[in-house]
N, C-alpha and C. Protein backbone atom coordinates (compact mmCIF):
# COMPACT_ATOMS: atom_id res chain seq x y z
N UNK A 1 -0.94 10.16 -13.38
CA UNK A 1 -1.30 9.19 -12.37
C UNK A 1 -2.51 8.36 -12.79
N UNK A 2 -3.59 8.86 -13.35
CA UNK A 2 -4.77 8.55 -13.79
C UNK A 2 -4.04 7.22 -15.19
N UNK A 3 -3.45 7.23 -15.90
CA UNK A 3 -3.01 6.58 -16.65
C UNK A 3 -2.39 4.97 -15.98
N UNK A 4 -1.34 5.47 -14.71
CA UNK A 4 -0.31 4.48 -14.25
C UNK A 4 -2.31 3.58 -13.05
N UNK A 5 -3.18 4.12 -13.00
CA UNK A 5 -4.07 3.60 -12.33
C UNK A 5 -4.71 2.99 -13.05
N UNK A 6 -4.83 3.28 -14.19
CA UNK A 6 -5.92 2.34 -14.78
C UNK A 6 -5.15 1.43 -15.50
N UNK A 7 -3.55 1.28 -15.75
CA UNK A 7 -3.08 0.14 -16.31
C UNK A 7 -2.67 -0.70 -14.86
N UNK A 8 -2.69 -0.31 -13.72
CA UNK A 8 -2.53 -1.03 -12.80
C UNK A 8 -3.23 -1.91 -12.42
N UNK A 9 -4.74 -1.12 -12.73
CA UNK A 9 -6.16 -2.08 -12.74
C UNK A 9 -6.67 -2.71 -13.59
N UNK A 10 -5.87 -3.08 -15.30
CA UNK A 10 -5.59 -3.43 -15.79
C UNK A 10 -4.94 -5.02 -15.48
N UNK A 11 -3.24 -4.61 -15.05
CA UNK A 11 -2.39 -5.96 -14.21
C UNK A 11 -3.69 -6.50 -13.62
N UNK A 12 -4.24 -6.01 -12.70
CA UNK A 12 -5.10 -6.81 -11.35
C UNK A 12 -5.91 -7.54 -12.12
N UNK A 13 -6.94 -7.29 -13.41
CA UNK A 13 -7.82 -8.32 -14.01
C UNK A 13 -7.13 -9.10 -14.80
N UNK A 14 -6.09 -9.21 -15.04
CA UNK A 14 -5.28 -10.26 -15.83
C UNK A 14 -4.65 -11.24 -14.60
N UNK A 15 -4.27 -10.59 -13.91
CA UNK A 15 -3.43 -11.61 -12.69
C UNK A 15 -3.87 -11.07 -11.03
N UNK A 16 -5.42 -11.49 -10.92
CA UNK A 16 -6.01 -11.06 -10.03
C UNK A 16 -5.39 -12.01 -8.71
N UNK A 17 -4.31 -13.03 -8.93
CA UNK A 17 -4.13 -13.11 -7.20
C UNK A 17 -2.72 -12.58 -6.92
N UNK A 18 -2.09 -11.68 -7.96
CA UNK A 18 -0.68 -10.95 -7.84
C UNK A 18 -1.61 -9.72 -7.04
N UNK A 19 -1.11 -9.84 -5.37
CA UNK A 19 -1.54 -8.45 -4.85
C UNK A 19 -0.01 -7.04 -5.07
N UNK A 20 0.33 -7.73 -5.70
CA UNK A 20 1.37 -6.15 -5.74
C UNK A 20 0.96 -5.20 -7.06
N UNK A 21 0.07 -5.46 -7.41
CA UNK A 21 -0.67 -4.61 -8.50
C UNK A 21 -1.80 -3.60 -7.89
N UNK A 22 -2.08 -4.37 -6.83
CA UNK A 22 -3.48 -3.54 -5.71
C UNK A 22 -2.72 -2.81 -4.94
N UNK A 23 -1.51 -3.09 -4.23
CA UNK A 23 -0.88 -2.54 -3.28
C UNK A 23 -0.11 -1.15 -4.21
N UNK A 24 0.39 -1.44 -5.45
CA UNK A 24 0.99 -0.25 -6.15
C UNK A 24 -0.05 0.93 -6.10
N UNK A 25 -1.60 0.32 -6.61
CA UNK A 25 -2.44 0.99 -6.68
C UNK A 25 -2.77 1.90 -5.58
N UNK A 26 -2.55 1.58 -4.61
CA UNK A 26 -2.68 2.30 -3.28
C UNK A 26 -1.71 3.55 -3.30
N UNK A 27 -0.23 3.00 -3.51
CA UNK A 27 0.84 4.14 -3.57
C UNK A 27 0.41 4.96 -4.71
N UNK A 28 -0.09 4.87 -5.98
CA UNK A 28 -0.45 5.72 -6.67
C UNK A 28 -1.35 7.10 -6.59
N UNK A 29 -2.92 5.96 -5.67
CA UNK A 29 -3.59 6.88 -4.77
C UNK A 29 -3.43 8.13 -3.93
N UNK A 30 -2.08 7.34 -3.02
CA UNK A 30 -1.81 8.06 -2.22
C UNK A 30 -0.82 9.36 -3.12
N UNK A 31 -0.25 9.53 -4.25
CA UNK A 31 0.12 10.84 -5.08
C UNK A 31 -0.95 11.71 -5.47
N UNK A 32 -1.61 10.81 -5.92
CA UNK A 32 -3.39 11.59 -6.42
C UNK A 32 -3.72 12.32 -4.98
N UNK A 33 -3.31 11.80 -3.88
CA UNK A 33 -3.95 12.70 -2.67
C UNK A 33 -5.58 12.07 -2.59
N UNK A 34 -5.72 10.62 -2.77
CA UNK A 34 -6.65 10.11 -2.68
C UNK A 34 -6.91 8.95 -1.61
N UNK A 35 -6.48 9.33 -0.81
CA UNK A 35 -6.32 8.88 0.22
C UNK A 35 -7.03 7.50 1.08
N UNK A 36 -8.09 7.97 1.32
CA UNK A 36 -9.33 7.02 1.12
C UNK A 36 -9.11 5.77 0.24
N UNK A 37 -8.86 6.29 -1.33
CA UNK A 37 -9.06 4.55 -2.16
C UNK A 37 -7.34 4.01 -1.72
N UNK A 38 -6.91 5.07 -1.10
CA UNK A 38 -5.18 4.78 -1.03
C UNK A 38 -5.22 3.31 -0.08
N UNK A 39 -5.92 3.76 1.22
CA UNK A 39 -6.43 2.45 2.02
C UNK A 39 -7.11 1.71 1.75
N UNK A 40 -7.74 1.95 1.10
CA UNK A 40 -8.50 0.36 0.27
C UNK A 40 -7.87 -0.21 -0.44
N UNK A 41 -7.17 0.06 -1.59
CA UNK A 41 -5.72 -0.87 -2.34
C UNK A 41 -5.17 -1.34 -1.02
N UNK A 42 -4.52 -0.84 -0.45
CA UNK A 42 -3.29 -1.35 0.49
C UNK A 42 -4.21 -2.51 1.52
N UNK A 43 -5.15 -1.68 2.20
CA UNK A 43 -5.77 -3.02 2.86
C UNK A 43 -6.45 -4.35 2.44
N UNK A 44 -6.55 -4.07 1.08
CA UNK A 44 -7.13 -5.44 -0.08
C UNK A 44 -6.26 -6.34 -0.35
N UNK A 45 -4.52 -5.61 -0.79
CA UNK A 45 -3.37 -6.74 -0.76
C UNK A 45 -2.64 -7.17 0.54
N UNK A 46 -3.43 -6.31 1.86
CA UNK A 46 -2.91 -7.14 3.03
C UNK A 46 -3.63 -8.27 3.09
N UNK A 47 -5.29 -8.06 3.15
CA UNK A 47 -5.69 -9.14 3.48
C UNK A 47 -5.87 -10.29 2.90
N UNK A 48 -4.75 -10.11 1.74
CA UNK A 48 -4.93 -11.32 0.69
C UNK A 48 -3.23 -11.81 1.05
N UNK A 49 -2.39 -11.07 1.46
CA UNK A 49 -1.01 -11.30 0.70
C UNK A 49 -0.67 -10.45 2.45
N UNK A 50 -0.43 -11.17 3.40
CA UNK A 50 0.14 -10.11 4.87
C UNK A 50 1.53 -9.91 4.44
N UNK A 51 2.30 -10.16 4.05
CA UNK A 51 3.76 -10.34 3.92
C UNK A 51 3.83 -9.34 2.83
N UNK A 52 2.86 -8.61 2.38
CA UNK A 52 3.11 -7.60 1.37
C UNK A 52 3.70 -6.58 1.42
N UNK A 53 4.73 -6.36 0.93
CA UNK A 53 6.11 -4.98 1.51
C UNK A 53 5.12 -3.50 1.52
N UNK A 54 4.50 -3.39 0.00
CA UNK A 54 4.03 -2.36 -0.17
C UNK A 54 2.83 -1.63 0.67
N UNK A 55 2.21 -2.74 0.45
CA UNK A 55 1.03 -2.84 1.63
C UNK A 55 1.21 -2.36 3.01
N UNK A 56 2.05 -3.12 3.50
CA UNK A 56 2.54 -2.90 4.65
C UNK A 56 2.82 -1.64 5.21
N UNK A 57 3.81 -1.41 4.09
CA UNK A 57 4.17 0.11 4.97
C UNK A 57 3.53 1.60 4.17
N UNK A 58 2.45 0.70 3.18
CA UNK A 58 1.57 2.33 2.76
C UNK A 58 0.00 2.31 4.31
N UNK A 59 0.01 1.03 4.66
CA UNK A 59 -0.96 1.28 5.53
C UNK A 59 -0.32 1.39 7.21
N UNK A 60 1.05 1.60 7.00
CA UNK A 60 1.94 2.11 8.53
C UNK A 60 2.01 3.57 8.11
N UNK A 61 2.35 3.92 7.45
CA UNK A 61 2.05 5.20 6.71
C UNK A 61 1.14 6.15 6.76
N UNK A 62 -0.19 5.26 6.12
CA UNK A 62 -1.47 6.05 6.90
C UNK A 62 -1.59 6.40 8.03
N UNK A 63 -1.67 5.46 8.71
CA UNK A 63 -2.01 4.97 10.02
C UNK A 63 -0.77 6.13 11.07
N UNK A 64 0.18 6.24 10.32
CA UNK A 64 1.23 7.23 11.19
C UNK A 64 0.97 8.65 10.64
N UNK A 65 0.41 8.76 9.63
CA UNK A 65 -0.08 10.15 9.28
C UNK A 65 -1.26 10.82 9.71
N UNK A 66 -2.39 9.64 10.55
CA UNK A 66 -3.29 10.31 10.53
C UNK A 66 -3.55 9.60 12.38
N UNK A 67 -1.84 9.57 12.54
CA UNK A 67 -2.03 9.26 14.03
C UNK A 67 -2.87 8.36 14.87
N UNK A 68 -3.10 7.03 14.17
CA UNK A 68 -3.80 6.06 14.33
C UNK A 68 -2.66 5.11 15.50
N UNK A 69 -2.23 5.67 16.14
CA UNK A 69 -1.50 4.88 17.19
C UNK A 69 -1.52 3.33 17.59
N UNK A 70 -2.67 3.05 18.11
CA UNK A 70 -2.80 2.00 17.85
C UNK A 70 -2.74 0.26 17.05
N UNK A 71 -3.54 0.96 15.93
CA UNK A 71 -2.72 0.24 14.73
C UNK A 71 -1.57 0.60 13.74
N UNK A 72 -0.94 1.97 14.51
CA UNK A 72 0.29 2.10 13.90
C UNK A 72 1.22 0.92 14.42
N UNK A 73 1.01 0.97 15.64
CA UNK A 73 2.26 -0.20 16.65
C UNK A 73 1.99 -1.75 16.32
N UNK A 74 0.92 -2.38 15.33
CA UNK A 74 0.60 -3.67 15.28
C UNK A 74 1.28 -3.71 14.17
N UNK A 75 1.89 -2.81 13.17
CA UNK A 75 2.47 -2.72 11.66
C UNK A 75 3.66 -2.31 11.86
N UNK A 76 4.29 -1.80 12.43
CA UNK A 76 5.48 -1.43 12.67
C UNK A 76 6.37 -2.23 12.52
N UNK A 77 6.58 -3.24 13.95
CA UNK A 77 7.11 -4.09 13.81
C UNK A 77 7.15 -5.37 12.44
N UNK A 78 6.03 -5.84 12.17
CA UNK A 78 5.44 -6.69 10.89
C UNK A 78 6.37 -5.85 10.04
N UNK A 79 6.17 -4.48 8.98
CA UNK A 79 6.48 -4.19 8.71
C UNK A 79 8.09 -4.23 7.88
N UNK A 80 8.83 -3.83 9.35
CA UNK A 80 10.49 -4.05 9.50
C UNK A 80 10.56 -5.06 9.47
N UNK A 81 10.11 -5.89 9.73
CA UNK A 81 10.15 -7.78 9.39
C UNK A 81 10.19 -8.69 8.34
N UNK A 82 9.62 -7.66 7.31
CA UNK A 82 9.86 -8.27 6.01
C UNK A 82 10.21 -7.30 4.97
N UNK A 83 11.05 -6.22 5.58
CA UNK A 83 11.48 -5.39 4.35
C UNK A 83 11.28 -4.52 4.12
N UNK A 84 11.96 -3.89 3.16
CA UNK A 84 11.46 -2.29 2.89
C UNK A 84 10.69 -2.71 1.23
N UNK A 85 9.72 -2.02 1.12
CA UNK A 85 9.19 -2.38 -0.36
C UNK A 85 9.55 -2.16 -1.66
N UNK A 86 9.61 -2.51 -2.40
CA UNK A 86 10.52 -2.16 -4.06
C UNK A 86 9.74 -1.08 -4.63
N UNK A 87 10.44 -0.63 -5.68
CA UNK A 87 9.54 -0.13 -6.77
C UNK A 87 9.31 1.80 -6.27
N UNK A 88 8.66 2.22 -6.22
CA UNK A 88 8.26 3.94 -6.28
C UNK A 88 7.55 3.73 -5.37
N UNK A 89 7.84 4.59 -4.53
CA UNK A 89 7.10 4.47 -3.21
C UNK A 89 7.12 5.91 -2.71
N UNK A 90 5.93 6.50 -2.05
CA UNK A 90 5.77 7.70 -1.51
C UNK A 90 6.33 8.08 -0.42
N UNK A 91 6.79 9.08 -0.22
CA UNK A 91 7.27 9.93 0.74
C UNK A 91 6.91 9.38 2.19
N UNK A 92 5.56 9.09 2.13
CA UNK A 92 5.52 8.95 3.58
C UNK A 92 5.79 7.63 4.16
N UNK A 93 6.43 6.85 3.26
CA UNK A 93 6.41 5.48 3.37
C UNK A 93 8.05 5.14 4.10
N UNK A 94 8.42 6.08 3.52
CA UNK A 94 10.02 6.00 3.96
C UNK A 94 10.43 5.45 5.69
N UNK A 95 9.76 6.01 6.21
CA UNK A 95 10.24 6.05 7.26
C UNK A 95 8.95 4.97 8.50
């Protein structure tokens, strides 16, 4: 994981306004069980990129894992609105 993170952060200084390199970074996080930087990737390519698949539903994800109700229900919908996200995506993202 430590490898797929630092070439991810890698992508990001070569093509720093592609947020799906920050948002991967998050799903990576979130395998590491790093939870914390997991929401900081994901909330860095929302607030650059809202329409971001990955983003989207790694921070509906959180937010439903750690029972954040509130801003679970403002992502939800958004969410299902633009898709399910590509690429390797964590477990908790599925749903």
């Amino acid at each position: 994981y430590s490898a797929a993170l630092s070439t991810l952060g890698r992508l990001q200084e070569v093509e720093p306004q592609n947020q799906t390199w920050k948002a991967e970074m998050g799903v990576v996080s979130m395998y590491m069980n790093n939870l914390d930087d997991s929401f900081i990737f994901f909330h860095e390519a929302y607030s650059k990129d809202s329409n971001n698949r990955t983003a989207l539903w790694g921070l509906k994800a959180l937010y439903k894992k750690f029972n954040y109700n509130g801003k679970l229900r403002s992502f939800v919908a958004k969410a299902k609105s633009v898709g399910r996200p590509d690429g390797i995506i964590h477990p908790w993202m599925e749903n």
